[in-house]
Protein backbone atom coordinates (compact mmCIF):
# COMPACT_ATOMS: atom_id res chain seq x y z
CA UNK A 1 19.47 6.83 -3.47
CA UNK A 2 22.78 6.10 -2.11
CA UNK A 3 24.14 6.54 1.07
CA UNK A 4 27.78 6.68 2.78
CA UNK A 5 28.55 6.70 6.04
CA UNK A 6 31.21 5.33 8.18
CA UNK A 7 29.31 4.35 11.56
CA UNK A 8 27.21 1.95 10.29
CA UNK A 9 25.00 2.22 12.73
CA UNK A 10 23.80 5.55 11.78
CA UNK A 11 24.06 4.46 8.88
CA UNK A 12 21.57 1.43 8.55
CA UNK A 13 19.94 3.61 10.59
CA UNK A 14 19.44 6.12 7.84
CA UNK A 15 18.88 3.49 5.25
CA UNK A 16 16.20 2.23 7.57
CA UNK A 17 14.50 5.88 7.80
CA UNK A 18 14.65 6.38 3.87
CA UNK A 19 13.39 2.84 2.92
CA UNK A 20 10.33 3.31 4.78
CA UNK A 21 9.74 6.35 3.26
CA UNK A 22 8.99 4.88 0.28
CA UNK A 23 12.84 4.94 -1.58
CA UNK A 24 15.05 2.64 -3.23
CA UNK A 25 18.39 2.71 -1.03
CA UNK A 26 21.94 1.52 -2.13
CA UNK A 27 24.04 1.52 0.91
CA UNK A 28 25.57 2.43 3.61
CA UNK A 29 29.12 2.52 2.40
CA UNK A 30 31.58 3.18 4.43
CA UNK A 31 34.70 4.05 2.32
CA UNK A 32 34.77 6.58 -0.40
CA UNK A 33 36.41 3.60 -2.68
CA UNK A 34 32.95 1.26 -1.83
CA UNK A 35 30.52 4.65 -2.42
CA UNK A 36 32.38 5.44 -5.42
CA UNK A 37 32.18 2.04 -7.44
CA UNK A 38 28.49 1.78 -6.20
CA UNK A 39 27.97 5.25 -7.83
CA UNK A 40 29.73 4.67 -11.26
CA UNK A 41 27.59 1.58 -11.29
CA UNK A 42 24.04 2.82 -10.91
CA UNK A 43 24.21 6.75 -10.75
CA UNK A 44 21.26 7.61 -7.76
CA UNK A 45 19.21 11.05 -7.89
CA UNK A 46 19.90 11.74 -4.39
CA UNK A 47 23.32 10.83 -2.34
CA UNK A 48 23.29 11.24 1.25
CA UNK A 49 26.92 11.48 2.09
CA UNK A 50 28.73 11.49 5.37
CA UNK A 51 31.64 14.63 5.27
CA UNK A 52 34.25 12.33 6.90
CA UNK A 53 34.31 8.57 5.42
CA UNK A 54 36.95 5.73 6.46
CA UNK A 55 39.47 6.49 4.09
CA UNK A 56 38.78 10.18 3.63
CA UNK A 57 36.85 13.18 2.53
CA UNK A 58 34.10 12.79 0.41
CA UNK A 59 34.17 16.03 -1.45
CA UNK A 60 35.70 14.60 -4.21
CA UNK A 61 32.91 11.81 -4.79
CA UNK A 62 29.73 14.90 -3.98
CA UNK A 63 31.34 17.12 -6.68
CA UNK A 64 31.44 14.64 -9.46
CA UNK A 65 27.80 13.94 -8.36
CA UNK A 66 26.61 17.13 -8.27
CA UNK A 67 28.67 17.80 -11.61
CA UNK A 68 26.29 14.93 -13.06
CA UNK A 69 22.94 16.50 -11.79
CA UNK A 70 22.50 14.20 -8.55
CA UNK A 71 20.93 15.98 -5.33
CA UNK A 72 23.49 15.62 -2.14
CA UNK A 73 22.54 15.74 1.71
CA UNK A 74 25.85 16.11 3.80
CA UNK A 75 25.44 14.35 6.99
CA UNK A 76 27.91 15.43 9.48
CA UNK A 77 29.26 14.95 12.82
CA UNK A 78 32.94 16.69 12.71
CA UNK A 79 31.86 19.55 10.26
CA UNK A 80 29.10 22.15 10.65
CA UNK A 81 26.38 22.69 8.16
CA UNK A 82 28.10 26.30 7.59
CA UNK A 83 31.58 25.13 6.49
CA UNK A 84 29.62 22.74 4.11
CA UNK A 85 27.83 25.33 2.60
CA UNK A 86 30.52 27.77 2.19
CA UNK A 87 31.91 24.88 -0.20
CA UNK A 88 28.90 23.71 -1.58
CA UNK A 89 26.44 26.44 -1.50
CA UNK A 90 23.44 24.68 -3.20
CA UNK A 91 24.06 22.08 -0.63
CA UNK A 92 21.91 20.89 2.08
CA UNK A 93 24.10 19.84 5.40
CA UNK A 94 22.21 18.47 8.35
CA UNK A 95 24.47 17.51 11.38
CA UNK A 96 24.42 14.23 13.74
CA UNK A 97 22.46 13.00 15.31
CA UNK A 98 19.88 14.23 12.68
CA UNK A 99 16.04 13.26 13.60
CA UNK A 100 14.74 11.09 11.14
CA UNK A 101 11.72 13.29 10.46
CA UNK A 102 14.51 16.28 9.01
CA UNK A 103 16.32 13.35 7.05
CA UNK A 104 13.19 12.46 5.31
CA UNK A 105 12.34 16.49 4.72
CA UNK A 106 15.72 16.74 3.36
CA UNK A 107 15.18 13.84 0.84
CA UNK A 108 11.71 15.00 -0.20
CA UNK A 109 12.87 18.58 -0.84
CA UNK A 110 15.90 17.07 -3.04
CA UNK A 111 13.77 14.96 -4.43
CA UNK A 112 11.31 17.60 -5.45
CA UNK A 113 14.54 19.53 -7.26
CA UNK A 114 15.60 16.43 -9.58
């Protein structure tokens, strides 16, 4: 699993919560350039991706991911869960500050898709 997101508190935070649910986690990144060489080097099933990253959008990066099969989770602090899914309709988008017990519901319902 890999995830991006540009406060790293949240997001060693989320790493944290993930980790001790039982799965492997590459991350946090906190630029799109970091997030993408870490994904062209060891393709994850599941991303967790922040909307707005240090140097940009990550829309680019979570369509070539879900072009390739991998399950996304759109964290978001600036962007509602509705504008994400009117882009990415098989999406899920949970918002910040997202309890850790919804993060790890998200991951095991992605997980159950791959």
């Amino acid at each position: 699993m890999l995830v991006a997101e540009d406060e790293l508190i949240v997001g060693y935070d989320l790493c944290d919560t993930v980790s001790e649910a039982g799965y492997v986690v590459e991350g946090p990144y906190d630029d799109l350039s970091s997030a993408m060489l870490a994904y062209q080097k060891n393709k994850p099933d599941i991303a967790i991706l922040d909307v707005q990253l240090g140097d940009g959008i990550v829309y680019p990066l979570a369509e070539q991911m879900m072009a390739e099969d991998v399950q996304v989770i759109f964290h978001s602090g600036q962007i509602t869960p509705a504008q994400v899914a009117e882009r990415f309709p098989s999406a899920t988008a949970l918002s910040k500050p997202c309890p850790p017990a919804e993060v790890i519901h998200s991951v095991q319902q992605a997980a159950a898709h791959h």
